[in-house]
N, C-alpha and C. Protein backbone atom coordinates (compact mmCIF):
# COMPACT_ATOMS: atom_id res chain seq x y z
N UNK A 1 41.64 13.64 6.02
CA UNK A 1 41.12 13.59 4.66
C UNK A 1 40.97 15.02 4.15
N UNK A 2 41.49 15.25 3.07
CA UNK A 2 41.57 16.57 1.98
C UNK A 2 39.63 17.01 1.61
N UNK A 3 39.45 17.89 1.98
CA UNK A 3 38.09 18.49 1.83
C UNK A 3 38.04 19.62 0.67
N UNK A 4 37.67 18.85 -0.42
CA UNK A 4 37.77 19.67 -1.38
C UNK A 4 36.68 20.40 -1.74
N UNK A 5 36.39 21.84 -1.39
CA UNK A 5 35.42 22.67 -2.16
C UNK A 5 34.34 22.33 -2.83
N UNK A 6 33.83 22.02 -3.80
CA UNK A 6 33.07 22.70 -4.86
C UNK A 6 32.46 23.76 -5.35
N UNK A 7 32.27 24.34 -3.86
CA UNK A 7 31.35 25.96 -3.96
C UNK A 7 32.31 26.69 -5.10
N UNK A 8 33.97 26.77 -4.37
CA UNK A 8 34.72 27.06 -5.82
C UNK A 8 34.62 27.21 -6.50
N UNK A 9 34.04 26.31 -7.79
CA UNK A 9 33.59 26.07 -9.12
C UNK A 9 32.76 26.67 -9.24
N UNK A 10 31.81 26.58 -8.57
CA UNK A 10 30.44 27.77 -8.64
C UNK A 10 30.37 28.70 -9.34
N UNK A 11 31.24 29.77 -8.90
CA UNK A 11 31.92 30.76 -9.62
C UNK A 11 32.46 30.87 -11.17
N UNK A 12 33.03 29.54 -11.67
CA UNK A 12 33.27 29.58 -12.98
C UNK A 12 32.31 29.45 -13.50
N UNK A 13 31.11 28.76 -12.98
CA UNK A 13 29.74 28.69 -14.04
C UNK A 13 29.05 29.46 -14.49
N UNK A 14 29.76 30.54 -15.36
CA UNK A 14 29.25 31.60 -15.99
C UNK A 14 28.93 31.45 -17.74
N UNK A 15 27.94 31.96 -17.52
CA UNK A 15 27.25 31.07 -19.37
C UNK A 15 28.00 32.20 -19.83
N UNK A 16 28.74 32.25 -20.99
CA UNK A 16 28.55 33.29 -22.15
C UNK A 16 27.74 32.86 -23.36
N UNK A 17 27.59 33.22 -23.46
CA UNK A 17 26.14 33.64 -24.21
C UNK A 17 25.69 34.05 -23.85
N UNK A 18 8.32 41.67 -8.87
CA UNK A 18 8.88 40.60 -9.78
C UNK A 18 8.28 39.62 -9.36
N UNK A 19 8.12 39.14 -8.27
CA UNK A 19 7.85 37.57 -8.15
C UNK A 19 6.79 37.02 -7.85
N UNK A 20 6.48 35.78 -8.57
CA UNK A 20 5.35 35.29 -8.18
C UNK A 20 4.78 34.38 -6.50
N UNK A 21 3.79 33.97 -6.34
CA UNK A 21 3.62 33.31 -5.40
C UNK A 21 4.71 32.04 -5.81
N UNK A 22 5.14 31.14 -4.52
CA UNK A 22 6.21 29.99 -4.83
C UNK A 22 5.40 28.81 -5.77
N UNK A 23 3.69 28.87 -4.93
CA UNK A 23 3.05 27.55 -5.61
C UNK A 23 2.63 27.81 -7.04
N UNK A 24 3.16 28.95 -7.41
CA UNK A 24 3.17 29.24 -9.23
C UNK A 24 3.90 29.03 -10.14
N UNK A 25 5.22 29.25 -9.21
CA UNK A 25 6.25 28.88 -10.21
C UNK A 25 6.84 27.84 -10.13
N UNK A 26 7.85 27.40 -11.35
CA UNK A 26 8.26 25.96 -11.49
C UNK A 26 9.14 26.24 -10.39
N UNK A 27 9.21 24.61 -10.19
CA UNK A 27 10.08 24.12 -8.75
C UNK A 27 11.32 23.70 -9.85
N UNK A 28 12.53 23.82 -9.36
CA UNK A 28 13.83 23.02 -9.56
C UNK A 28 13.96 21.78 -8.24
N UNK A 29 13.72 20.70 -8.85
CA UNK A 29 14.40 19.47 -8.44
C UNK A 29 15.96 18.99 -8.70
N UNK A 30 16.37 19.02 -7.22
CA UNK A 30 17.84 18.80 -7.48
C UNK A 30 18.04 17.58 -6.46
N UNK A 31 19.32 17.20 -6.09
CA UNK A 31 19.86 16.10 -5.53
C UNK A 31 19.78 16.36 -3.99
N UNK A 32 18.48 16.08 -3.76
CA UNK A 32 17.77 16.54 -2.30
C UNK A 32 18.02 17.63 -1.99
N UNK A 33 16.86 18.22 -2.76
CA UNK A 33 16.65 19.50 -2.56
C UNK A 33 15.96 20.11 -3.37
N UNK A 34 14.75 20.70 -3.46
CA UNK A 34 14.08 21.83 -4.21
C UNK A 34 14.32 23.11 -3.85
N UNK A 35 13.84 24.05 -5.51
CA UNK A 35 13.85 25.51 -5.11
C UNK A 35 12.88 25.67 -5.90
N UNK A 36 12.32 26.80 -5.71
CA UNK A 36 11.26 27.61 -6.88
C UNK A 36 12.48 28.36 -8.00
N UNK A 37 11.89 28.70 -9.08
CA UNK A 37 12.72 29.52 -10.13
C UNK A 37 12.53 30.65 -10.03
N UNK A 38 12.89 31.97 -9.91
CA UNK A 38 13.27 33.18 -10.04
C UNK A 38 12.32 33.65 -11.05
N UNK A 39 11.19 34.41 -10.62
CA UNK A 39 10.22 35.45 -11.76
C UNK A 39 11.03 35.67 -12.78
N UNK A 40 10.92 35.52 -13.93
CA UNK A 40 11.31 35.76 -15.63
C UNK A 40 12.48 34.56 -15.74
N UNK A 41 12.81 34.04 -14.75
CA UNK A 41 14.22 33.06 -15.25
C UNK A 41 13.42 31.42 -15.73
N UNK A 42 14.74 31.23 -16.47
CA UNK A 42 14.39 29.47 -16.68
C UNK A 42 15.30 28.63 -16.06
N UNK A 43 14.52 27.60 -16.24
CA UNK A 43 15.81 26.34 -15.41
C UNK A 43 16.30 25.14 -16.60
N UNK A 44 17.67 25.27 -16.68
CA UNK A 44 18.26 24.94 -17.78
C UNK A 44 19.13 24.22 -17.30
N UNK A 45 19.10 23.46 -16.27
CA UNK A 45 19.52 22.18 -14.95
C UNK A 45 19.68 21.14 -16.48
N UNK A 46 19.03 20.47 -17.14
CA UNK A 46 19.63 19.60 -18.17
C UNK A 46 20.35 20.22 -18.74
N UNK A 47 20.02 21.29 -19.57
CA UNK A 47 21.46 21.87 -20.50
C UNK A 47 22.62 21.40 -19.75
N UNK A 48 22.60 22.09 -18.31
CA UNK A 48 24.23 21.66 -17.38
C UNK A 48 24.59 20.59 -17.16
N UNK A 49 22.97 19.55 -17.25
CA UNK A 49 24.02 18.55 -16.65
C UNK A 49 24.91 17.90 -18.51
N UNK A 50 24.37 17.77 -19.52
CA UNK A 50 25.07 17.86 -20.86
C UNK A 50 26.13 18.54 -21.15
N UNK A 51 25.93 19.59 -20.63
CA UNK A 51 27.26 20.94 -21.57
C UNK A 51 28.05 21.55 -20.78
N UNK A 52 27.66 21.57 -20.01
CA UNK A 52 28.79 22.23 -19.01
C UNK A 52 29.48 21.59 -17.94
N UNK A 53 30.50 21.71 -17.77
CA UNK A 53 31.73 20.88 -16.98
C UNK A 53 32.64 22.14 -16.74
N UNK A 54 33.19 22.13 -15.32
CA UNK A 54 34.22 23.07 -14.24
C UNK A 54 35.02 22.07 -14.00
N UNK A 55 36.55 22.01 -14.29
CA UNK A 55 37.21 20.87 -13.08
C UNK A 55 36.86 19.93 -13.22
N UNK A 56 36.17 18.85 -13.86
CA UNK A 56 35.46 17.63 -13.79
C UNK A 56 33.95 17.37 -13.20
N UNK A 57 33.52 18.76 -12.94
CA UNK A 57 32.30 19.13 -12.20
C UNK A 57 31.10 19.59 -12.81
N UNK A 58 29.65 19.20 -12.87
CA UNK A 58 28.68 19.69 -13.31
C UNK A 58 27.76 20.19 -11.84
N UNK A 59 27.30 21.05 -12.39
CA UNK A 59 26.10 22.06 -11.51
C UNK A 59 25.27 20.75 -11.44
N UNK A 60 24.34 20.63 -10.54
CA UNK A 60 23.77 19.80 -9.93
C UNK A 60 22.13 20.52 -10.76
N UNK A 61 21.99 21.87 -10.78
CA UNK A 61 21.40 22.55 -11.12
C UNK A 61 21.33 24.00 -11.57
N UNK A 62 20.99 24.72 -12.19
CA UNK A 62 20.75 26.06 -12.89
C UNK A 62 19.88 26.36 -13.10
N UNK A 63 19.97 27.60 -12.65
CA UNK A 63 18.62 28.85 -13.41
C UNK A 63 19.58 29.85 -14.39
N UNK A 64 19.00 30.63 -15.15
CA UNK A 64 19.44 31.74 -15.77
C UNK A 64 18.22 32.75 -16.02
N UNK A 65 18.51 34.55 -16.08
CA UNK A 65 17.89 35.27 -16.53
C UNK A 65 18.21 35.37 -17.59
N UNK A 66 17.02 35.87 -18.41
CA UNK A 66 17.81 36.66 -19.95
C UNK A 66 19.24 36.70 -20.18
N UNK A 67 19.11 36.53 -21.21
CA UNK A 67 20.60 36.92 -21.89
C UNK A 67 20.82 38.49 -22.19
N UNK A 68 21.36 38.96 -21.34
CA UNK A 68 22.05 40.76 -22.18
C UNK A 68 23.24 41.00 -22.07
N UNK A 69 23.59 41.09 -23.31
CA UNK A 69 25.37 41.64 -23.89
C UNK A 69 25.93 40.46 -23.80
N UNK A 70 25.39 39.25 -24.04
CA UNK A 70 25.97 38.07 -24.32
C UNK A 70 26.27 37.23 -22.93
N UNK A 71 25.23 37.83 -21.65
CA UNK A 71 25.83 37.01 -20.85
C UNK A 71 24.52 36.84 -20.12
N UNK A 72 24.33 36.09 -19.58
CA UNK A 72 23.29 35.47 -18.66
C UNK A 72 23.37 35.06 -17.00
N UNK A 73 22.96 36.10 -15.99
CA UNK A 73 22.99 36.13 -14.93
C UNK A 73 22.35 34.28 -14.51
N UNK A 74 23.24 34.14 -13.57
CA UNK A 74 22.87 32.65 -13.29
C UNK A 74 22.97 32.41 -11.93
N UNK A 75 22.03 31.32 -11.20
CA UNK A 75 22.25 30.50 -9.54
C UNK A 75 22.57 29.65 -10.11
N UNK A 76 23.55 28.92 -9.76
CA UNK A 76 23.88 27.50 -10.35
C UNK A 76 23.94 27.02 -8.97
N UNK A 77 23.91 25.22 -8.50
CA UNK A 77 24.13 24.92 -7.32
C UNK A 77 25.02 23.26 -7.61
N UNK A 78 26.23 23.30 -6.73
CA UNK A 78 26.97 22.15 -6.87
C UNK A 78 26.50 21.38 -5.61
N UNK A 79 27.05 20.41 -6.16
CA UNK A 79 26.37 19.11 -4.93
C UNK A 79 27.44 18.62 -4.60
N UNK A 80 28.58 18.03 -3.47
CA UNK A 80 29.41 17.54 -3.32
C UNK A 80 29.09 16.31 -2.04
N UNK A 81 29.10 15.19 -2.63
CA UNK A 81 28.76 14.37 -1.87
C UNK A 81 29.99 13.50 -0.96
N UNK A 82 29.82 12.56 -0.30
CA UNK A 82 30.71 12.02 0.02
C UNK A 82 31.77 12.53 1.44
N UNK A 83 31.62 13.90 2.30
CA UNK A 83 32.45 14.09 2.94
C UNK A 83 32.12 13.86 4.37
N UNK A 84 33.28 13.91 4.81
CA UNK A 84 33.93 13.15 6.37
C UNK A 84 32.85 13.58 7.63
N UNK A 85 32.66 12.93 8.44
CA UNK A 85 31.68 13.31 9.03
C UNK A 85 31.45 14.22 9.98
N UNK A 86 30.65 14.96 10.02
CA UNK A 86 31.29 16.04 11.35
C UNK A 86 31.63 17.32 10.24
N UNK A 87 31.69 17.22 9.35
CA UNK A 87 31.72 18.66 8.44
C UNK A 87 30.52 18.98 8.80
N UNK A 88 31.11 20.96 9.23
CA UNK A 88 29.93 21.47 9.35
C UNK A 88 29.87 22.74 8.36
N UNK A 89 28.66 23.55 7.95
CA UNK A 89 28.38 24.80 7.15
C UNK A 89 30.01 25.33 7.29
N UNK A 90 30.12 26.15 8.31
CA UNK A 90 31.41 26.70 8.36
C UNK A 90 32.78 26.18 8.23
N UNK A 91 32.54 24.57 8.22
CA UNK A 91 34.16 24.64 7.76
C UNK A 91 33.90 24.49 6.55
N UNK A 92 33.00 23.46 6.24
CA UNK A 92 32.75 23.40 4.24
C UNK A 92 32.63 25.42 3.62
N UNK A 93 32.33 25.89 4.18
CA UNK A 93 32.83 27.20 3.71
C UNK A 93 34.24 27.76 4.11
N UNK A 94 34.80 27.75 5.01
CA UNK A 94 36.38 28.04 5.26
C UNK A 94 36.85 27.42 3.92
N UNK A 95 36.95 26.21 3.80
CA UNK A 95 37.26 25.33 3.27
C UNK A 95 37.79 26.01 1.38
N UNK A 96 35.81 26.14 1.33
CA UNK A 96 35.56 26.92 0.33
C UNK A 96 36.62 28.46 -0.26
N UNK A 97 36.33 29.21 0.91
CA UNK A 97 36.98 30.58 0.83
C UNK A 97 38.36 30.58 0.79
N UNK A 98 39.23 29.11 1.77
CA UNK A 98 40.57 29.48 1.23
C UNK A 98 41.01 28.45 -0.19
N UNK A 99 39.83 27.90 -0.41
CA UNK A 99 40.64 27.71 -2.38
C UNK A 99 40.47 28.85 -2.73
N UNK A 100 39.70 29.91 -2.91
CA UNK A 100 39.02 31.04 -3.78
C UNK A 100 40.66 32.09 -3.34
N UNK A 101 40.88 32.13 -2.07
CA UNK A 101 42.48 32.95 -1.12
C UNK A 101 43.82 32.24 -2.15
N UNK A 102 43.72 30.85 -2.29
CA UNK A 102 45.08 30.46 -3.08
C UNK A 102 44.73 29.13 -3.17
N UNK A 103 44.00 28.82 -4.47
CA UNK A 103 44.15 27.58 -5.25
C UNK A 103 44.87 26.63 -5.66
N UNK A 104 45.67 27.24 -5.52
CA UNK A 104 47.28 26.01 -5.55
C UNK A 104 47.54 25.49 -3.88
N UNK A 105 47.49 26.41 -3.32
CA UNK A 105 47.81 25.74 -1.97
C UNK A 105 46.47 24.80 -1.29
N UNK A 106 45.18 25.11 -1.78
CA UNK A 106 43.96 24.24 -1.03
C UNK A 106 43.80 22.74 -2.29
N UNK A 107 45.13 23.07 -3.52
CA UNK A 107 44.95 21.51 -4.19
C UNK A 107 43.57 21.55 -4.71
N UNK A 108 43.37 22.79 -5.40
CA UNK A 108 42.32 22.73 -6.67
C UNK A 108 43.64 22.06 -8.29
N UNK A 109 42.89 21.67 -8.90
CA UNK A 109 43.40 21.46 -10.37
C UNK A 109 43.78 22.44 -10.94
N UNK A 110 45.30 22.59 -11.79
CA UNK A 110 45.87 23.68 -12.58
C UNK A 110 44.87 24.65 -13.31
N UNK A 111 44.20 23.67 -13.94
CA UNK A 111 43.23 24.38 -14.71
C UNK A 111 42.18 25.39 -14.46
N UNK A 112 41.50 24.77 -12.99
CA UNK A 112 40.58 25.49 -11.80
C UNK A 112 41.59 26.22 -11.43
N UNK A 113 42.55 26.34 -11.05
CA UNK A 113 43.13 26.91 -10.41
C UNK A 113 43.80 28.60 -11.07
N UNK A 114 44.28 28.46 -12.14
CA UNK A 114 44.16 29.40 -13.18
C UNK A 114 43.14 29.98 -13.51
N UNK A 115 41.78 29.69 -13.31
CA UNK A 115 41.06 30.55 -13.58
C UNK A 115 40.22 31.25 -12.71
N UNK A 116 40.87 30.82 -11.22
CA UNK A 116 40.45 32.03 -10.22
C UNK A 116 41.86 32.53 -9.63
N UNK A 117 42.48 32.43 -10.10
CA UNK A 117 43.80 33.50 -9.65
C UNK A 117 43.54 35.40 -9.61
N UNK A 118 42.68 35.28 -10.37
CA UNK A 118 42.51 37.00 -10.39
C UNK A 118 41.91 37.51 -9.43
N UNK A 119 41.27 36.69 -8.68
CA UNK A 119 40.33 36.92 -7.13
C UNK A 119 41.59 37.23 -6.26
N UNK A 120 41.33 38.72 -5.96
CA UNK A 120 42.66 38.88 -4.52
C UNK A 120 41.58 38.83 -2.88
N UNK A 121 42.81 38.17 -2.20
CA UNK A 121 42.00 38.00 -1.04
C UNK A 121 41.09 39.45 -0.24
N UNK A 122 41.79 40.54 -0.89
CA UNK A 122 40.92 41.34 0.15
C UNK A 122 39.66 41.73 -0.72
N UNK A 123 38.95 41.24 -1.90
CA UNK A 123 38.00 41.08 -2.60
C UNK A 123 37.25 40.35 -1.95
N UNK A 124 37.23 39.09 -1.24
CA UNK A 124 36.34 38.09 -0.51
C UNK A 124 35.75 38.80 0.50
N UNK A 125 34.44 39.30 0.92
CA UNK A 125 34.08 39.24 1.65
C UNK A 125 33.85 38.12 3.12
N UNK A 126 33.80 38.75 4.33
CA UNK A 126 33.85 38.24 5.51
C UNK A 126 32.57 37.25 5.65
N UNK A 127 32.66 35.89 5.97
CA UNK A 127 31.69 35.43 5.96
C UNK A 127 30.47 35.54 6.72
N UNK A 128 29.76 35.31 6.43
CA UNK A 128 28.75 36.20 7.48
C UNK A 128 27.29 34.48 7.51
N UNK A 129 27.00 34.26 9.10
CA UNK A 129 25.91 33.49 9.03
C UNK A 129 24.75 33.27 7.80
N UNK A 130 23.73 32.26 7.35
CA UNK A 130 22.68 32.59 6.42
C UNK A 130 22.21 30.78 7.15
N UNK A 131 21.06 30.97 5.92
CA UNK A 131 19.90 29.62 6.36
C UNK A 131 19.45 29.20 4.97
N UNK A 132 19.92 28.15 4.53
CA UNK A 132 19.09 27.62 3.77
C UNK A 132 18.37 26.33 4.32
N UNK A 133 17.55 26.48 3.82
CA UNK A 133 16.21 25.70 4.12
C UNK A 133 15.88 25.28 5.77
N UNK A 134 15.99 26.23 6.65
CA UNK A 134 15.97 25.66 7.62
C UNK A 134 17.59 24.74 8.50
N UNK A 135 18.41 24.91 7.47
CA UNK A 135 19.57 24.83 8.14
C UNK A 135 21.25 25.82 8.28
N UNK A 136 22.17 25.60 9.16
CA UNK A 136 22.93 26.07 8.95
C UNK A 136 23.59 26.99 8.13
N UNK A 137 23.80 27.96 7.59
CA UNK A 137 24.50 27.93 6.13
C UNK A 137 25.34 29.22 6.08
N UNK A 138 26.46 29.51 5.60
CA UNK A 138 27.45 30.43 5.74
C UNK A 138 27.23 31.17 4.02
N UNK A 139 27.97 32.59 3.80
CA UNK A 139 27.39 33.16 2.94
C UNK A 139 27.99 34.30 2.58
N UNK A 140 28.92 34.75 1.35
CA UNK A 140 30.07 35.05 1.06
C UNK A 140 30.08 35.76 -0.12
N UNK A 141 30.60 36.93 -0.79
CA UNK A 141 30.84 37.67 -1.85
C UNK A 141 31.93 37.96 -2.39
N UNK A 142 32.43 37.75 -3.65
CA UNK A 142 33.57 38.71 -4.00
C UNK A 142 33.43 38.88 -5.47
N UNK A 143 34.64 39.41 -6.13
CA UNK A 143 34.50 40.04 -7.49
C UNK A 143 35.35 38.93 -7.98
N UNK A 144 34.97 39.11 -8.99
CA UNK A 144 36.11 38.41 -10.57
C UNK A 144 35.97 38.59 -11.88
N UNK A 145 36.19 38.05 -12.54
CA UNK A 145 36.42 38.47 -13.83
C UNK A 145 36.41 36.99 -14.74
N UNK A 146 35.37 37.04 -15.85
CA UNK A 146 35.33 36.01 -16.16
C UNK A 146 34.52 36.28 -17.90
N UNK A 147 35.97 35.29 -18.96
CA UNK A 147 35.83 36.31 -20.00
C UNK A 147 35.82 37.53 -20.76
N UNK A 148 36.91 38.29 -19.13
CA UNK A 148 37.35 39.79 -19.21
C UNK A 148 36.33 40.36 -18.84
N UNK A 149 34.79 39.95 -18.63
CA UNK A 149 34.26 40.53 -17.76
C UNK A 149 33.90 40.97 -16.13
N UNK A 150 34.22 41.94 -15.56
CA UNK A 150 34.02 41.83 -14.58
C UNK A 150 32.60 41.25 -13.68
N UNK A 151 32.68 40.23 -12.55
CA UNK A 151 31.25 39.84 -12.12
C UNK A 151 31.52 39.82 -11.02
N UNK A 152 30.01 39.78 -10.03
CA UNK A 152 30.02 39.78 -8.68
C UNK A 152 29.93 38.25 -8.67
N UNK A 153 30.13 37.92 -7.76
CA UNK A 153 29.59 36.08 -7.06
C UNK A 153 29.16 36.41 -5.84
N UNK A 154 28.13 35.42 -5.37
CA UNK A 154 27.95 35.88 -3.98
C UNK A 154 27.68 34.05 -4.00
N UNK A 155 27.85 33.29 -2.71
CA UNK A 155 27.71 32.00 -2.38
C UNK A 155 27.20 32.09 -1.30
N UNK A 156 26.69 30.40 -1.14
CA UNK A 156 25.61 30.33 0.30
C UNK A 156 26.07 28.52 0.19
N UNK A 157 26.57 28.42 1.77
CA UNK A 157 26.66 27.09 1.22
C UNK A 157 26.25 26.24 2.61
N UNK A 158 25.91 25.09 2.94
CA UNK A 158 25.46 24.73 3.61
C UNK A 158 26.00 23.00 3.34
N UNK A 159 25.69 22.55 4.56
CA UNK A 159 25.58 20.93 4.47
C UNK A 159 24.94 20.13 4.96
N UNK A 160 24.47 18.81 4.50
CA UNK A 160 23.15 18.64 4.42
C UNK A 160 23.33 16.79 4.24
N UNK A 161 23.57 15.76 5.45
CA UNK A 161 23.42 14.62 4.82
C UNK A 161 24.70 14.01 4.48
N UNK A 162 25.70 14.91 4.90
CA UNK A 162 26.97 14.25 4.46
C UNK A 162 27.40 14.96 2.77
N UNK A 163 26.71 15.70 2.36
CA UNK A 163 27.74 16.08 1.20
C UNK A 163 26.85 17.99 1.30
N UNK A 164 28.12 18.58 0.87
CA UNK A 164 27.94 19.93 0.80
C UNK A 164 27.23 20.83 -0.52
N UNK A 165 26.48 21.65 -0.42
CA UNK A 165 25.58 22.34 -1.30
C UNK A 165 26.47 23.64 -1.54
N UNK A 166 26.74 24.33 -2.36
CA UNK A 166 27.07 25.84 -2.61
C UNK A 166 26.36 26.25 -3.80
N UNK A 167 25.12 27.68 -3.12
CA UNK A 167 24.49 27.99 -4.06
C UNK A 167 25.14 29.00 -4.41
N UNK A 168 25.46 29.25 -5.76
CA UNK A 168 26.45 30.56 -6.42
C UNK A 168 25.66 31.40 -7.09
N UNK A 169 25.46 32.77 -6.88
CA UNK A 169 24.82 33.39 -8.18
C UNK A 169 26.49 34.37 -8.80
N UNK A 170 25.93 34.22 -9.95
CA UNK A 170 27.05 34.89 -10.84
C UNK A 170 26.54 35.99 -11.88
N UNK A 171 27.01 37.02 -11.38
CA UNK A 171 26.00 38.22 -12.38
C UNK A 171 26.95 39.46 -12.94
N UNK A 172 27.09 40.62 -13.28
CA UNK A 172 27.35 41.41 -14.17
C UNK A 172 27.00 42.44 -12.74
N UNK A 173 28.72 43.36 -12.31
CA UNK A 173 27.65 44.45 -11.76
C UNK A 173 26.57 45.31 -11.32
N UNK A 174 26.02 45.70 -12.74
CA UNK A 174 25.27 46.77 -12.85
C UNK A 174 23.83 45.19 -12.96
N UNK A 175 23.92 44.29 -12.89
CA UNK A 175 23.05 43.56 -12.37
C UNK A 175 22.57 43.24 -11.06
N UNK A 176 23.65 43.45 -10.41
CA UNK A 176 23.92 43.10 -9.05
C UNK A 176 22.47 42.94 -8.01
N UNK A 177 21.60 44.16 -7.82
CA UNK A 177 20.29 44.25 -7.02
C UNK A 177 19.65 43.04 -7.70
N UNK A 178 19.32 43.12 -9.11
CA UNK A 178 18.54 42.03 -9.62
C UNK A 178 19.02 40.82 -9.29
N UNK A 179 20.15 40.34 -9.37
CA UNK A 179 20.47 38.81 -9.27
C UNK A 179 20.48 39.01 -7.77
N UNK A 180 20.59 39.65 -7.02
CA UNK A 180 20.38 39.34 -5.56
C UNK A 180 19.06 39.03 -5.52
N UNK A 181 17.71 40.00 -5.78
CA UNK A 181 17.04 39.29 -5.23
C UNK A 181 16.66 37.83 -5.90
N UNK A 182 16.89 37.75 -6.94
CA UNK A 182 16.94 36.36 -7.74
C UNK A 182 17.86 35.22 -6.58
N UNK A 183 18.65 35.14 -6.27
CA UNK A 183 19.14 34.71 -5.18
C UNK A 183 18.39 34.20 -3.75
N UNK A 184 18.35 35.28 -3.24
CA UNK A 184 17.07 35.27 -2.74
C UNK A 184 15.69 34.47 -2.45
N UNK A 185 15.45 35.09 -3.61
CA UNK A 185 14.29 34.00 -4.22
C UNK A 185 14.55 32.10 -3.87
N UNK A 186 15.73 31.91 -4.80
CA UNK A 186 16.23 30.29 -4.14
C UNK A 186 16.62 30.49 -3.22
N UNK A 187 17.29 30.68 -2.42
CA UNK A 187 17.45 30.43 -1.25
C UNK A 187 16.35 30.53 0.12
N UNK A 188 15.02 31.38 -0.45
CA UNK A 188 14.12 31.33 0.17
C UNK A 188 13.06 30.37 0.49
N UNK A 189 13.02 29.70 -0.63
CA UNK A 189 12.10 29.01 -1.40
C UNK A 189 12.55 27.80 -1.01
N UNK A 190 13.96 27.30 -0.97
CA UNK A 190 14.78 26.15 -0.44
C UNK A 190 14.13 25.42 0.68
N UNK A 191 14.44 23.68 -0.25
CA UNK A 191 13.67 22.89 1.16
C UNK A 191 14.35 21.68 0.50
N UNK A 192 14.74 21.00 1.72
CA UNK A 192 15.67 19.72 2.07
C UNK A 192 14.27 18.73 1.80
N UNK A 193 14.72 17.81 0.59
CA UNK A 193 14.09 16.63 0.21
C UNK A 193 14.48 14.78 1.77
């Protein structure tokens, strides 16, 4: 059976257009799974699930910081349910990393697929172990360009129950420290419903 990504998409969920204790700030409820929200960010998880679509895909959930220069640093997190059993963190990330290597060959959609072509493989960072919530989870960086802007992505993806999680933050360079620790933040805060 064909194991298709989602963490992938992650990455396109780029809008155009510090911290407190966890038991202060709002929690994001997602599809088994909570996070706390990121000091100054909002969670705009309905906007996505309404307005925004990747591939046939909605974010399961979103945060965003401020808007500056028309763009809004974001964690978005996809939910992919449904896969074969015995998927573990690391292959649902292999998996992940070689659509992001060549999209046509891992059988993403023309459309998805065209719009990470500009990612060259030696841009992907090496995957490197991580933990969300107490489990497994693999955890990955590279550059792209999205709307002619250049952005970092960094992913964390894990699996959980039979369907795979990839948390994406998507930010602006010279953002980069900030949306990490914003990152951070959810992924710290993360706990399996």
């Amino acid at each position: 059976m064909d194991i298709r990504s989602l963490g992938i998409l992650l990455a396109l969920v780029a809008l155009a257009g510090c911290s407190e204790e966890d038991e202060e700030r709002p929690q994001v409820e997602g599809t088994g799974y909570t996070y706390s929200v990121p000091g100054g960010w909002q969670d705009v998880s309905d906007r996505a699930e309404e307005e925004l679509e990747v591939g046939g895909f909605r974010p399961d959930s979103l945060v965003i910081a401020e808007r500056e220069n028309d763009f809004a640093t974001n964690v978005n997190v996809i939910r992919e349910g449904g896969l074969p059993e015995g998927v573990t963190a690391a292959r649902y990330a292999d998996v992940s990393i070689a659509g992001l290597r060549d999209p046509v060959a891992a059988g993403l959609p023309p459309e998805v697929a065209e719009t990470i072509e500009d990612i060259k493989p030696e841009q992907i960072s090496r995957p490197s172990d991580a933990d969300l919530g107490g489990e497994e989870a693999v955890a990955w960086d590279y550059r792209s360009t999205q709307d002619g802007r250049n952005v970092r992505v960094r992913q964390v993806a894990a699996v959980m129950d039979g369907a795979g999680y990839t948390v994406t933050l998507t930010v602006l360079p010279a953002r980069l420290e900030e949306g990490s620790g914003a990152l951070d933040e959810v992924v710290e805060s993360w706990s399996w419903e």
